[in-house]
PDB file of N, CA and C in Angstrom:
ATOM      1  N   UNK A   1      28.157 -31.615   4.105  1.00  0.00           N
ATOM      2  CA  UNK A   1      27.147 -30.653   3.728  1.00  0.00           C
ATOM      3  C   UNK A   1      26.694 -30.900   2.292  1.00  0.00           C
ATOM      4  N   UNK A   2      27.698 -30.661   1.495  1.00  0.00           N
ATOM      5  CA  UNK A   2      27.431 -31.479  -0.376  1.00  0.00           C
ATOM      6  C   UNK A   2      26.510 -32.541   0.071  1.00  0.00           C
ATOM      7  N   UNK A   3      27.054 -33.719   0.724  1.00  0.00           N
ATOM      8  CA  UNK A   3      25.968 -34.822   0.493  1.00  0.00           C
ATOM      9  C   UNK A   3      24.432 -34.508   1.023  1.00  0.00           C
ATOM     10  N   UNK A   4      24.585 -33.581   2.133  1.00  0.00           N
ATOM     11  CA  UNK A   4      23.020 -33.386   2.737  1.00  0.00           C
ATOM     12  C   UNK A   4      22.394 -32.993   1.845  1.00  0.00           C
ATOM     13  N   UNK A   5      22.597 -31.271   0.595  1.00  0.00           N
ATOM     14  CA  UNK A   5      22.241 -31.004  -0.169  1.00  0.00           C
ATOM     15  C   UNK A   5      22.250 -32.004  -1.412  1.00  0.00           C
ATOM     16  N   UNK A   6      22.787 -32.970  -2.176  1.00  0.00           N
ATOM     17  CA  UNK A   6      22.825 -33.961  -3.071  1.00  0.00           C
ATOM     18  C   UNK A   6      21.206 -34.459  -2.352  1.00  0.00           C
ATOM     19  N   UNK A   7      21.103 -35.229  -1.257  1.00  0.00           N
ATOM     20  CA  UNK A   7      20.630 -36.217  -0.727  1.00  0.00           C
ATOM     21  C   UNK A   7      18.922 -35.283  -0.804  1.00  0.00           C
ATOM     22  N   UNK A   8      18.956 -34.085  -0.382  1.00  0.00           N
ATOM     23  CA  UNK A   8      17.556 -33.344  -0.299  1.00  0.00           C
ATOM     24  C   UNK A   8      17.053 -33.414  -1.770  1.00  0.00           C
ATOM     25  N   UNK A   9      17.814 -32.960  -2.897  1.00  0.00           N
ATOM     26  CA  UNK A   9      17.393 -32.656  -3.964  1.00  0.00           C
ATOM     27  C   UNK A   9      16.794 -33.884  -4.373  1.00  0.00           C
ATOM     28  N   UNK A  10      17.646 -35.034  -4.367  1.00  0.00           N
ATOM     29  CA  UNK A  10      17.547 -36.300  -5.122  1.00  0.00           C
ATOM     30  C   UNK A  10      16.453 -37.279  -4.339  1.00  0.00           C
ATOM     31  N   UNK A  11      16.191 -36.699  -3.326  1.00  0.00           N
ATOM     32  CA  UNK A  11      15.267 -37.868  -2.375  1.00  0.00           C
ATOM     33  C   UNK A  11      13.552 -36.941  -1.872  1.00  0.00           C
ATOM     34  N   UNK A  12      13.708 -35.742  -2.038  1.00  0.00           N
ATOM     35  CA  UNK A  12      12.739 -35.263  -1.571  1.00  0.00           C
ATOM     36  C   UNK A  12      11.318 -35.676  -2.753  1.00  0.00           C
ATOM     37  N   UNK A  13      10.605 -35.942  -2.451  1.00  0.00           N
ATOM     38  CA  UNK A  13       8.775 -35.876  -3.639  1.00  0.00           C
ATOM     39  C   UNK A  13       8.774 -34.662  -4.010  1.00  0.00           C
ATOM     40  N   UNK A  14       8.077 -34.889  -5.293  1.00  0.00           N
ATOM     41  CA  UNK A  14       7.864 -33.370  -6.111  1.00  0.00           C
ATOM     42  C   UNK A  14       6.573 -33.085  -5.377  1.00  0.00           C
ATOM     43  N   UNK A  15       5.916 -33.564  -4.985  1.00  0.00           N
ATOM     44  CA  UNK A  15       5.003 -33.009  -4.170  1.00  0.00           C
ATOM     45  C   UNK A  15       4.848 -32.264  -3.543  1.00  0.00           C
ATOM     46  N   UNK A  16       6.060 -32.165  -3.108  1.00  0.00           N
ATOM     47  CA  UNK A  16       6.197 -31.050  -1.139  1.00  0.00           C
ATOM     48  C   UNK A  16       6.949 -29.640  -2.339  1.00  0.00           C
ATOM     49  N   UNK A  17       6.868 -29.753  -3.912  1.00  0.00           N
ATOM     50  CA  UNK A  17       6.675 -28.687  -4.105  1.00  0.00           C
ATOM     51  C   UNK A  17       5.751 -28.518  -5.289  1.00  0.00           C
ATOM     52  N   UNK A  18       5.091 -26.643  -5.232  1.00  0.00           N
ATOM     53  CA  UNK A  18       4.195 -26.861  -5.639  1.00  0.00           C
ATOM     54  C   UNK A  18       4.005 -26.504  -7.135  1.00  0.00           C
ATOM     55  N   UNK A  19       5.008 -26.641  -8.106  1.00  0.00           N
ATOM     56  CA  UNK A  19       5.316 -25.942  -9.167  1.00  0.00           C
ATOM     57  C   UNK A  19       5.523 -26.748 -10.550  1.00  0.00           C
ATOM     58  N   UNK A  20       4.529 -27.672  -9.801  1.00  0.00           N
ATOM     59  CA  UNK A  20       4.460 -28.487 -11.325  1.00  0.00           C
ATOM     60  C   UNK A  20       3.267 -28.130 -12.289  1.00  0.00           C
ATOM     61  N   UNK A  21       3.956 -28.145 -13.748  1.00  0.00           N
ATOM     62  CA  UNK A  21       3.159 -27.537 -14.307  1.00  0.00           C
ATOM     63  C   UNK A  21       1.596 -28.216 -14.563  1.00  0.00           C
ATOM     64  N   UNK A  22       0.491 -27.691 -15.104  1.00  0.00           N
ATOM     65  CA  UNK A  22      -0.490 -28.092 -15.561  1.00  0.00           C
ATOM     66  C   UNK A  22      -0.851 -28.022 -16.806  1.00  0.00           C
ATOM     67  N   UNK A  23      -1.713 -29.508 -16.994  1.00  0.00           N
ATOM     68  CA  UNK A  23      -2.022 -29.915 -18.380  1.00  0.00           C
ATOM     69  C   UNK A  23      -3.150 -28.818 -18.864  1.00  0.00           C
ATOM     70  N   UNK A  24      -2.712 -28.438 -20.274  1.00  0.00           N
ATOM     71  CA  UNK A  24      -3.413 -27.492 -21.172  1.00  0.00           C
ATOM     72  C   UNK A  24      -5.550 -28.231 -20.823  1.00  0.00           C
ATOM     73  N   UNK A  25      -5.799 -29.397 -20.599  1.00  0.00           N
ATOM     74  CA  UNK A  25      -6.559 -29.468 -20.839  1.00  0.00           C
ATOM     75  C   UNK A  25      -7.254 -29.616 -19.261  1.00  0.00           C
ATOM     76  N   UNK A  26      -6.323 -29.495 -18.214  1.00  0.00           N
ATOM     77  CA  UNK A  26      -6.498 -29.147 -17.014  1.00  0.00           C
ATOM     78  C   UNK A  26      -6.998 -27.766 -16.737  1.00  0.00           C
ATOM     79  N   UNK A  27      -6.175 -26.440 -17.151  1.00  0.00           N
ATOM     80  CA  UNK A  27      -6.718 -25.088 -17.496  1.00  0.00           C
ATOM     81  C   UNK A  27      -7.718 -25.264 -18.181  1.00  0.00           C
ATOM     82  N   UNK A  28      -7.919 -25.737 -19.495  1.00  0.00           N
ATOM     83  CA  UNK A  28      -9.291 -25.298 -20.180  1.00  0.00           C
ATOM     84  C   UNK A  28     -10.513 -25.929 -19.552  1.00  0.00           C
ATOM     85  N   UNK A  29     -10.328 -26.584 -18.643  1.00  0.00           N
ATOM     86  CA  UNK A  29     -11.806 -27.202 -18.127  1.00  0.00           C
ATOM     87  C   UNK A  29     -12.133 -26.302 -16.800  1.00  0.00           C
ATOM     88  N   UNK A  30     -11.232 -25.289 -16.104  1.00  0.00           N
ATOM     89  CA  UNK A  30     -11.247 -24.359 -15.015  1.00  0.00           C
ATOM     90  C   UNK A  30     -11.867 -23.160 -15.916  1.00  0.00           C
ATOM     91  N   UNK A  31     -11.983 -22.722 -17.283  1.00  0.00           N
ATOM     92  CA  UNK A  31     -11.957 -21.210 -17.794  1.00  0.00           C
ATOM     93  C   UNK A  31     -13.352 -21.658 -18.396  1.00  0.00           C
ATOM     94  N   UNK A  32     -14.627 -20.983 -18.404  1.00  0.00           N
ATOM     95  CA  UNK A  32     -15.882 -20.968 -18.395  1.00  0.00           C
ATOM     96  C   UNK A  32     -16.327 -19.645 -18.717  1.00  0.00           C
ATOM     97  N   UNK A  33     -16.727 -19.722 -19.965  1.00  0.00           N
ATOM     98  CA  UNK A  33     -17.528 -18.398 -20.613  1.00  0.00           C
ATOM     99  C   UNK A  33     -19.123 -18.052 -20.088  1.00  0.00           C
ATOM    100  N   UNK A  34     -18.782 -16.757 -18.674  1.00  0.00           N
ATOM    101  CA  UNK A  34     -20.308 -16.462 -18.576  1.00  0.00           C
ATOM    102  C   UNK A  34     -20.997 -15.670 -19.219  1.00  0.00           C
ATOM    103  N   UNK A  35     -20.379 -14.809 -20.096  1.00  0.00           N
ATOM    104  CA  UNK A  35     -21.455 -13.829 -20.945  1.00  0.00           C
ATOM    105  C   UNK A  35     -20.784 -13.592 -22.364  1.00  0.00           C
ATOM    106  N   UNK A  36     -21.626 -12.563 -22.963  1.00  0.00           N
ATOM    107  CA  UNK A  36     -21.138 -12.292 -24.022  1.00  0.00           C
ATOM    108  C   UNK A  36     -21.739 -11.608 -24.464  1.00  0.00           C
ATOM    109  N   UNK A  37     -21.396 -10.393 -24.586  1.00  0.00           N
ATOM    110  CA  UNK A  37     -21.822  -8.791 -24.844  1.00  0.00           C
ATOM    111  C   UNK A  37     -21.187  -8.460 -26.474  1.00  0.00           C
ATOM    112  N   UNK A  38     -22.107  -8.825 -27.526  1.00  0.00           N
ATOM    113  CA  UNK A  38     -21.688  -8.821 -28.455  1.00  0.00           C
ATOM    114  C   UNK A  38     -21.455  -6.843 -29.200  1.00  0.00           C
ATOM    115  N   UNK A  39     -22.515  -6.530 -28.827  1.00  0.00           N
ATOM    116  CA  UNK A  39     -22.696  -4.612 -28.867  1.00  0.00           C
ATOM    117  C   UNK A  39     -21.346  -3.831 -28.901  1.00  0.00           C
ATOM    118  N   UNK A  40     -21.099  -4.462 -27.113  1.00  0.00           N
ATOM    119  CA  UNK A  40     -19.880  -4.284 -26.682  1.00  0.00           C
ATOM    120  C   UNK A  40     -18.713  -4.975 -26.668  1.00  0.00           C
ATOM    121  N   UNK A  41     -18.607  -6.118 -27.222  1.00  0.00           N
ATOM    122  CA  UNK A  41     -17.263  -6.397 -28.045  1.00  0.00           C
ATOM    123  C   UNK A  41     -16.806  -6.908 -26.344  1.00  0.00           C
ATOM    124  N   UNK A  42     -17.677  -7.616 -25.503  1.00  0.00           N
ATOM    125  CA  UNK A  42     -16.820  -8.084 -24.269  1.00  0.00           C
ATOM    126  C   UNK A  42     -17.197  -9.173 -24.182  1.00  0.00           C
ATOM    127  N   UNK A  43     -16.386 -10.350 -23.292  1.00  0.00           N
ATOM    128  CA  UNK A  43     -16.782 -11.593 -22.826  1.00  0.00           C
ATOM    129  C   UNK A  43     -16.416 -11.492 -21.359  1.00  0.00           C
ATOM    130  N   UNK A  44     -17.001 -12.427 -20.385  1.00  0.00           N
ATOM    131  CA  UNK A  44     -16.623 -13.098 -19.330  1.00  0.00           C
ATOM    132  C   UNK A  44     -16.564 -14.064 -18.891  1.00  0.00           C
ATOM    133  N   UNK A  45     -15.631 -14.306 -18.647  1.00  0.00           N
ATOM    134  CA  UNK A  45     -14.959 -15.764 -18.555  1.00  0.00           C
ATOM    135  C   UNK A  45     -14.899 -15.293 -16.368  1.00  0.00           C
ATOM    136  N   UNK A  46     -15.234 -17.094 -16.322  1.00  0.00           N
ATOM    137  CA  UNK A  46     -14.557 -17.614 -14.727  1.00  0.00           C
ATOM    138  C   UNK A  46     -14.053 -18.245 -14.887  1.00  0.00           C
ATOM    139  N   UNK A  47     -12.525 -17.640 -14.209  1.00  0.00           N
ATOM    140  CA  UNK A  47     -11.285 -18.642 -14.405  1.00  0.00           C
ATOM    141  C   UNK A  47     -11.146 -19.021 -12.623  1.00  0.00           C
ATOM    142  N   UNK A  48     -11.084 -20.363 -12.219  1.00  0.00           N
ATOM    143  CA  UNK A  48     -10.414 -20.774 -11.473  1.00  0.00           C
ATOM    144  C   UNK A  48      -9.093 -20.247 -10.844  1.00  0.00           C
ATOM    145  N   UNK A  49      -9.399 -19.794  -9.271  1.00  0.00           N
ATOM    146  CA  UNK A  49      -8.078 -19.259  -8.932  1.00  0.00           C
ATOM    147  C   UNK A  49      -6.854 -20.422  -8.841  1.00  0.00           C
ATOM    148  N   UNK A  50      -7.196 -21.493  -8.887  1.00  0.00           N
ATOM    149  CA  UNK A  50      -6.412 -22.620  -8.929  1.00  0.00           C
ATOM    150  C   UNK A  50      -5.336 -22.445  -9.920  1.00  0.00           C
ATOM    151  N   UNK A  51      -5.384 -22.095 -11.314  1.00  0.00           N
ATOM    152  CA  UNK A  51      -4.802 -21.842 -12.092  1.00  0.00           C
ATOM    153  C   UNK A  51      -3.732 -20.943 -12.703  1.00  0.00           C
ATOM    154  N   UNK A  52      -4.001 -20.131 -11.252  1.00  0.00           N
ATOM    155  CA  UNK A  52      -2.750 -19.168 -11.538  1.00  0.00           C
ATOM    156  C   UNK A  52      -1.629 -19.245 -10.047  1.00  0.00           C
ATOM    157  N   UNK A  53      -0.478 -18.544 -10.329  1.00  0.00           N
ATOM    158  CA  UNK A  53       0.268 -18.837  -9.693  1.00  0.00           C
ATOM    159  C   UNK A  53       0.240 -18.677  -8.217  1.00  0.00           C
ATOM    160  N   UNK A  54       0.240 -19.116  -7.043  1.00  0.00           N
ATOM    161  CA  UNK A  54       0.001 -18.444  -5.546  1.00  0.00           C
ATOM    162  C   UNK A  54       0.287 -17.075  -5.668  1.00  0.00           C
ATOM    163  N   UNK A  55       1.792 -16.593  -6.300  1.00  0.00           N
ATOM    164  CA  UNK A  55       2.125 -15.509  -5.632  1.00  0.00           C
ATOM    165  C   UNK A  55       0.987 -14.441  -6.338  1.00  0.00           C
ATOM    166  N   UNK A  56       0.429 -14.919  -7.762  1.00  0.00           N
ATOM    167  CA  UNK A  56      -0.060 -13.816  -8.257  1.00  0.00           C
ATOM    168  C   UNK A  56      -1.668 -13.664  -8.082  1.00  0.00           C
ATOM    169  N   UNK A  57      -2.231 -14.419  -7.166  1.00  0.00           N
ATOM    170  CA  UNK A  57      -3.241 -14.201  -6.420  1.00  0.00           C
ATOM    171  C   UNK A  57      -3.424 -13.398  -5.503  1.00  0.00           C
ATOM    172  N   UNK A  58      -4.628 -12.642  -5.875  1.00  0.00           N
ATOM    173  CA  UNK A  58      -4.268 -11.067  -5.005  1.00  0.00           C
ATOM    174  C   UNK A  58      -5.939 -10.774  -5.050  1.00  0.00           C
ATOM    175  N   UNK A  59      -6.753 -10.272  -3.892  1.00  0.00           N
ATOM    176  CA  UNK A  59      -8.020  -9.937  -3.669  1.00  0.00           C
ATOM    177  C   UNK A  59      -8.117  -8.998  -4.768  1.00  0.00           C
ATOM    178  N   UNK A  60      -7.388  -7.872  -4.873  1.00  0.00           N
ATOM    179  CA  UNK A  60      -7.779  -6.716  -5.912  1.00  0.00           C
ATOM    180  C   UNK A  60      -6.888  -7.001  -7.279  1.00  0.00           C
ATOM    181  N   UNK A  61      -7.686  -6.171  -8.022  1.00  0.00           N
ATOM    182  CA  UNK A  61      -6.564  -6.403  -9.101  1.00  0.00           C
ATOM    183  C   UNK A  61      -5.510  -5.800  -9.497  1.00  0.00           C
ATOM    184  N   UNK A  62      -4.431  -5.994  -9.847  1.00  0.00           N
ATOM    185  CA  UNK A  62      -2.875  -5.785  -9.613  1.00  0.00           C
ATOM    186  C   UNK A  62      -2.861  -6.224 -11.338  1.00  0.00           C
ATOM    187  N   UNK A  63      -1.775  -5.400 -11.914  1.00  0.00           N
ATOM    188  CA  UNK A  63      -0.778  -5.184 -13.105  1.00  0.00           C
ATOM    189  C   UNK A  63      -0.791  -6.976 -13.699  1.00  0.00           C
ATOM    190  N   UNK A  64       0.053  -7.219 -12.227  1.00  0.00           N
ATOM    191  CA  UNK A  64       1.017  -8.690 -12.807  1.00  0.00           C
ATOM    192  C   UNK A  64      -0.304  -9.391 -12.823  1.00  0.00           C
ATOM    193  N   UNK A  65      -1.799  -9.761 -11.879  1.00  0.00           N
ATOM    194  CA  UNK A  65      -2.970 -10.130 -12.196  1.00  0.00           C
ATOM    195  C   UNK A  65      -3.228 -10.149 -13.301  1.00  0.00           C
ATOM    196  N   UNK A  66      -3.486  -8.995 -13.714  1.00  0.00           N
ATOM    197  CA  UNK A  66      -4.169  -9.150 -15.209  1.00  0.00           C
ATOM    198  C   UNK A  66      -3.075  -9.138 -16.084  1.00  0.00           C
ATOM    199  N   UNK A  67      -2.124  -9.613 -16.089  1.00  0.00           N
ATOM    200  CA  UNK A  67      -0.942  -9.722 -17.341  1.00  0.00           C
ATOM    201  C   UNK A  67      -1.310 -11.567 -17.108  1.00  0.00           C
ATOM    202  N   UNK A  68      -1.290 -11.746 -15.589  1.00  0.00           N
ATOM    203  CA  UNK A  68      -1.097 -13.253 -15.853  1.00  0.00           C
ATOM    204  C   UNK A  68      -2.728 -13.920 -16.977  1.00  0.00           C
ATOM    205  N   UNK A  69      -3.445 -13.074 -16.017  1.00  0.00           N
ATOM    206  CA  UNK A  69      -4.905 -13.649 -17.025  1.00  0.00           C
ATOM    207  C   UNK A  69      -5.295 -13.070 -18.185  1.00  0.00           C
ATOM    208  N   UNK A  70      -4.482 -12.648 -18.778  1.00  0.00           N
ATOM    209  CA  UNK A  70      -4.015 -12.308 -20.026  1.00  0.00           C
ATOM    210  C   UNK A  70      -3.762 -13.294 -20.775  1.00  0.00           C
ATOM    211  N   UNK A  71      -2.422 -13.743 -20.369  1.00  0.00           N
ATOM    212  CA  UNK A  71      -1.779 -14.406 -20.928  1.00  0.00           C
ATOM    213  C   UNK A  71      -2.099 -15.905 -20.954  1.00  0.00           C
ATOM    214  N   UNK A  72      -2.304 -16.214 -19.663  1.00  0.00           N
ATOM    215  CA  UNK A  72      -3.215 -17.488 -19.464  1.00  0.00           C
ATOM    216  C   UNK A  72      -4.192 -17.706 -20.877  1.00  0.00           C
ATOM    217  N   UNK A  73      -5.356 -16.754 -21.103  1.00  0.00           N
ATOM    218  CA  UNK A  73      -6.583 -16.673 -21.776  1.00  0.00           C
ATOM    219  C   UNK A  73      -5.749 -16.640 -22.931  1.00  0.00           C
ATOM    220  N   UNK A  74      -5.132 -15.790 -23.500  1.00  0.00           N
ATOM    221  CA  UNK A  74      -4.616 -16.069 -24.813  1.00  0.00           C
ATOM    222  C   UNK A  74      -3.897 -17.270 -25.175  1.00  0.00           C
ATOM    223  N   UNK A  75      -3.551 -18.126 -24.488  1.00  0.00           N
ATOM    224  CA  UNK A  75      -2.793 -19.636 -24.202  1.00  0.00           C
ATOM    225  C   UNK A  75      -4.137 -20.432 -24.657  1.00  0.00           C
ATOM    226  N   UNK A  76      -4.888 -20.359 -24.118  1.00  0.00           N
ATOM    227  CA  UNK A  76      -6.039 -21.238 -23.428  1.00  0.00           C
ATOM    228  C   UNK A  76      -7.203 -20.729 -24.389  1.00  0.00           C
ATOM    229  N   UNK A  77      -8.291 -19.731 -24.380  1.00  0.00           N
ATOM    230  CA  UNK A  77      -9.201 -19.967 -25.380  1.00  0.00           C
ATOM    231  C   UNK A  77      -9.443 -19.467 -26.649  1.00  0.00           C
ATOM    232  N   UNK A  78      -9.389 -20.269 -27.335  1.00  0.00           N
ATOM    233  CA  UNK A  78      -9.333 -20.194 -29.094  1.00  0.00           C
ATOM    234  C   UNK A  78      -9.454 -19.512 -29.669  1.00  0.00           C
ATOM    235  N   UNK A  79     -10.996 -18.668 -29.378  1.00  0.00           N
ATOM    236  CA  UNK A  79     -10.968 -17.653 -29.930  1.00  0.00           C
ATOM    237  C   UNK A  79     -10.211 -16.374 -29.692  1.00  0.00           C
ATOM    238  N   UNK A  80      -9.530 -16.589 -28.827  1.00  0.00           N
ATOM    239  CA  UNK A  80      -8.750 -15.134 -28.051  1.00  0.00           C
ATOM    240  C   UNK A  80      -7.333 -15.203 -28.346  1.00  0.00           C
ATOM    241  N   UNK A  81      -6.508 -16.814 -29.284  1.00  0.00           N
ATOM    242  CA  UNK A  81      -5.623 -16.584 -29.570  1.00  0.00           C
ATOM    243  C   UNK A  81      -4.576 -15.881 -30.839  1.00  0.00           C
ATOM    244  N   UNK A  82      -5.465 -15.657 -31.380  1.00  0.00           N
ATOM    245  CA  UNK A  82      -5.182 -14.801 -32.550  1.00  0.00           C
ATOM    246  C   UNK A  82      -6.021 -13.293 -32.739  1.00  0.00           C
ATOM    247  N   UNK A  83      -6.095 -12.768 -31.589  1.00  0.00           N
ATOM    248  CA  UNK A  83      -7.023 -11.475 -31.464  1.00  0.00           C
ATOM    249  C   UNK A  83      -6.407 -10.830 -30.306  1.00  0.00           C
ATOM    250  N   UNK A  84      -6.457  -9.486 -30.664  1.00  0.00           N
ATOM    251  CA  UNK A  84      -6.140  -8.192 -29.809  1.00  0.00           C
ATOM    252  C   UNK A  84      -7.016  -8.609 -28.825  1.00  0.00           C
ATOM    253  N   UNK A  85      -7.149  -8.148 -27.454  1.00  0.00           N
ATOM    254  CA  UNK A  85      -7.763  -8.235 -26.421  1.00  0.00           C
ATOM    255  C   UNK A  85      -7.305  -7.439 -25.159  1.00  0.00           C
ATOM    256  N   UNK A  86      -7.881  -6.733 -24.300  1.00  0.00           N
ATOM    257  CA  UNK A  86      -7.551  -6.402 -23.562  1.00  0.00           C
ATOM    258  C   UNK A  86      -8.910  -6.934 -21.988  1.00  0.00           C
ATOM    259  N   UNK A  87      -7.792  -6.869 -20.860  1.00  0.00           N
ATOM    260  CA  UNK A  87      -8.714  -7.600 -19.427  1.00  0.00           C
ATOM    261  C   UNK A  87      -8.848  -5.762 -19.299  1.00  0.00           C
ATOM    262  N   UNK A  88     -10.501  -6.104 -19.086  1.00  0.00           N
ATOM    263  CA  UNK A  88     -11.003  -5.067 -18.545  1.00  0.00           C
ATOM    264  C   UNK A  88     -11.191  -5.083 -17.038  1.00  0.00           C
ATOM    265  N   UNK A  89     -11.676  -6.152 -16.557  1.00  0.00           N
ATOM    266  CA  UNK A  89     -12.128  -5.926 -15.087  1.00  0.00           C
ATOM    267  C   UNK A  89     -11.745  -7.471 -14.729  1.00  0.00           C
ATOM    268  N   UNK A  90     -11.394  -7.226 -13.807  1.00  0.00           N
ATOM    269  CA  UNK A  90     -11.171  -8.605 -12.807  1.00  0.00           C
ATOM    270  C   UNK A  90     -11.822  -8.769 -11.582  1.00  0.00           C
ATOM    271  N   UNK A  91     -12.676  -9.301 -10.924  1.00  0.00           N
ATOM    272  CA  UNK A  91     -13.647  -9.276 -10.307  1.00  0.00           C
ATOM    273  C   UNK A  91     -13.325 -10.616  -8.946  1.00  0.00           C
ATOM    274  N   UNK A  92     -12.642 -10.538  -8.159  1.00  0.00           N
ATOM    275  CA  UNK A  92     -12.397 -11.943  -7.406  1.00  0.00           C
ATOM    276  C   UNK A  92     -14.354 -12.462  -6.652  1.00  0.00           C
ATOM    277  N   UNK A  93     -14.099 -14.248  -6.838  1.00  0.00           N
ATOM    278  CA  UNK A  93     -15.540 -14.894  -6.148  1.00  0.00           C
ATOM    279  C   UNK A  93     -14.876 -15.466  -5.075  1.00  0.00           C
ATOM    280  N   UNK A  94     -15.476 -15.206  -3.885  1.00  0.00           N
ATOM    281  CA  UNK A  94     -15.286 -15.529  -2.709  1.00  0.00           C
ATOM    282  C   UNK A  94     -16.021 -17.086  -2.090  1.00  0.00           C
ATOM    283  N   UNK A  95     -15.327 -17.535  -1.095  1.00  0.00           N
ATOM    284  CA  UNK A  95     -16.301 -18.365  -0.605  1.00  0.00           C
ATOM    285  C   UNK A  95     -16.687 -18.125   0.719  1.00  0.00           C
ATOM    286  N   UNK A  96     -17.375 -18.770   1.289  1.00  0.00           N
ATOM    287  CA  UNK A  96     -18.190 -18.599   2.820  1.00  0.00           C
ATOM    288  C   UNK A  96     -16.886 -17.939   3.732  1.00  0.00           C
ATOM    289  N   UNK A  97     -16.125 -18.551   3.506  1.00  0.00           N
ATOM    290  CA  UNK A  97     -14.902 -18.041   4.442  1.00  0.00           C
ATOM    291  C   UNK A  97     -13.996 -17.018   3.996  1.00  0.00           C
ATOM    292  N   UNK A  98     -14.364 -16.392   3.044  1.00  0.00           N
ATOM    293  CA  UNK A  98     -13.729 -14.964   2.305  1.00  0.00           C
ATOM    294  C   UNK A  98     -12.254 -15.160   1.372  1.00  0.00           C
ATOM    295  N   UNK A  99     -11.772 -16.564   0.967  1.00  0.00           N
ATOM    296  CA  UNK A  99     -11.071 -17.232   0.700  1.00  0.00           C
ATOM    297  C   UNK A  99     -11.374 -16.905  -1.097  1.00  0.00           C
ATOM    298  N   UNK A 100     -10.274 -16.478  -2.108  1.00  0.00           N
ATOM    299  CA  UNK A 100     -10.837 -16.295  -3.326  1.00  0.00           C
ATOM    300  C   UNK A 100     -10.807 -17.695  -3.895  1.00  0.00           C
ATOM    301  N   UNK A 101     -11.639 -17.881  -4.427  1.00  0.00           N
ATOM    302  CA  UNK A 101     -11.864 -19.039  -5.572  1.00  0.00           C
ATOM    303  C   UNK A 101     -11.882 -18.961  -7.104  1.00  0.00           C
ATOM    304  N   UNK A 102     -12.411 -18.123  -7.587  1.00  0.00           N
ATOM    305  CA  UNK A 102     -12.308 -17.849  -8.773  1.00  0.00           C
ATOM    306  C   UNK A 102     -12.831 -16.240  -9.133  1.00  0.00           C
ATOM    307  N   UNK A 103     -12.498 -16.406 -10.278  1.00  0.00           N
ATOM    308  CA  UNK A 103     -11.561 -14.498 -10.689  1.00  0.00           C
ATOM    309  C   UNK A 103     -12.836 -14.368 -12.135  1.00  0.00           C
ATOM    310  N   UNK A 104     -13.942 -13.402 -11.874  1.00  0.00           N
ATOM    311  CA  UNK A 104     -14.384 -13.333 -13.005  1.00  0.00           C
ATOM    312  C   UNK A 104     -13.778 -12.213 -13.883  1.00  0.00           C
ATOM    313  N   UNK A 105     -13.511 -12.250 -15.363  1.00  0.00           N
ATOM    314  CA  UNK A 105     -12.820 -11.730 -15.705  1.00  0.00           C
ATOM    315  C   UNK A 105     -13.514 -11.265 -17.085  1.00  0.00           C
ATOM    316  N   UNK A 106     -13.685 -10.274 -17.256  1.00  0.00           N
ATOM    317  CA  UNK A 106     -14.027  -9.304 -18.770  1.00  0.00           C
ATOM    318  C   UNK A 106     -13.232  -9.126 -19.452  1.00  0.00           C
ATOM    319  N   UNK A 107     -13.093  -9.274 -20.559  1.00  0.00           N
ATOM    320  CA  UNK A 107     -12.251  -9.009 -21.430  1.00  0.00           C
ATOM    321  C   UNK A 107     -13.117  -8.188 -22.860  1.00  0.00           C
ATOM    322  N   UNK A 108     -12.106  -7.301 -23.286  1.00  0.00           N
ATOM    323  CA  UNK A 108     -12.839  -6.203 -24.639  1.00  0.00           C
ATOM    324  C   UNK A 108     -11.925  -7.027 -25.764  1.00  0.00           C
ATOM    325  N   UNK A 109     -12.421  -7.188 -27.212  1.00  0.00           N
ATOM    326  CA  UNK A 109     -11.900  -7.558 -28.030  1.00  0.00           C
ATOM    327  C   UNK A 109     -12.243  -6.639 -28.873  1.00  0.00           C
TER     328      UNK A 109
END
């Protein structure tokens, strides 16, 4: 049994799992600034659902959602890493087949 388990770990492709991380400059080419509401102190960004974790992909928006694209965005764009910010709205984009693709996302600074 040891060797079956030895033999899975050591022989299986990282491929068949899906938790390898991504390059910083992999995220920043998925996160795309669509507006900018200067009055109101908001931006919106489309972030690629690709970029966040399976489990924390969710049609509506959920706590751990916007903590992850939080945190993501403060990682990732420049101006948001040294500034208070809060995700106001999270907005999922669908495709033909109702499948989310990307997460538009407001943020208040």
């Amino acid at each position: 049994m040891v060797i079956a388990i030895v033999a899975f770990v050591l022989l299986t492709p990282r491929s068949w799992f899906h938790d390898q991380p991504q390059s910083a400059a992999e995220v920043l080419s998925s996160i795309h600034l669509l507006s900018f509401d200067a009055d109101a102190q908001t931006r919106t960004y489309r972030l690629d659902a690709k970029v966040l974790p399976p489990e924390k992909r969710a049609a509506k928006s959920t706590p751990e959602l916007e903590r992850e694209t939080h945190d993501l965005l403060a990682r990732t764009i420049v101006d948001l890493r040294d500034r208070t910010f809060q995700v106001m709205r999270i907005d999922p984009v669908r495709d033909a087949g109702g499948n989310v693709v990307d997460y538009d996302v407001t943020v208040r600074f």
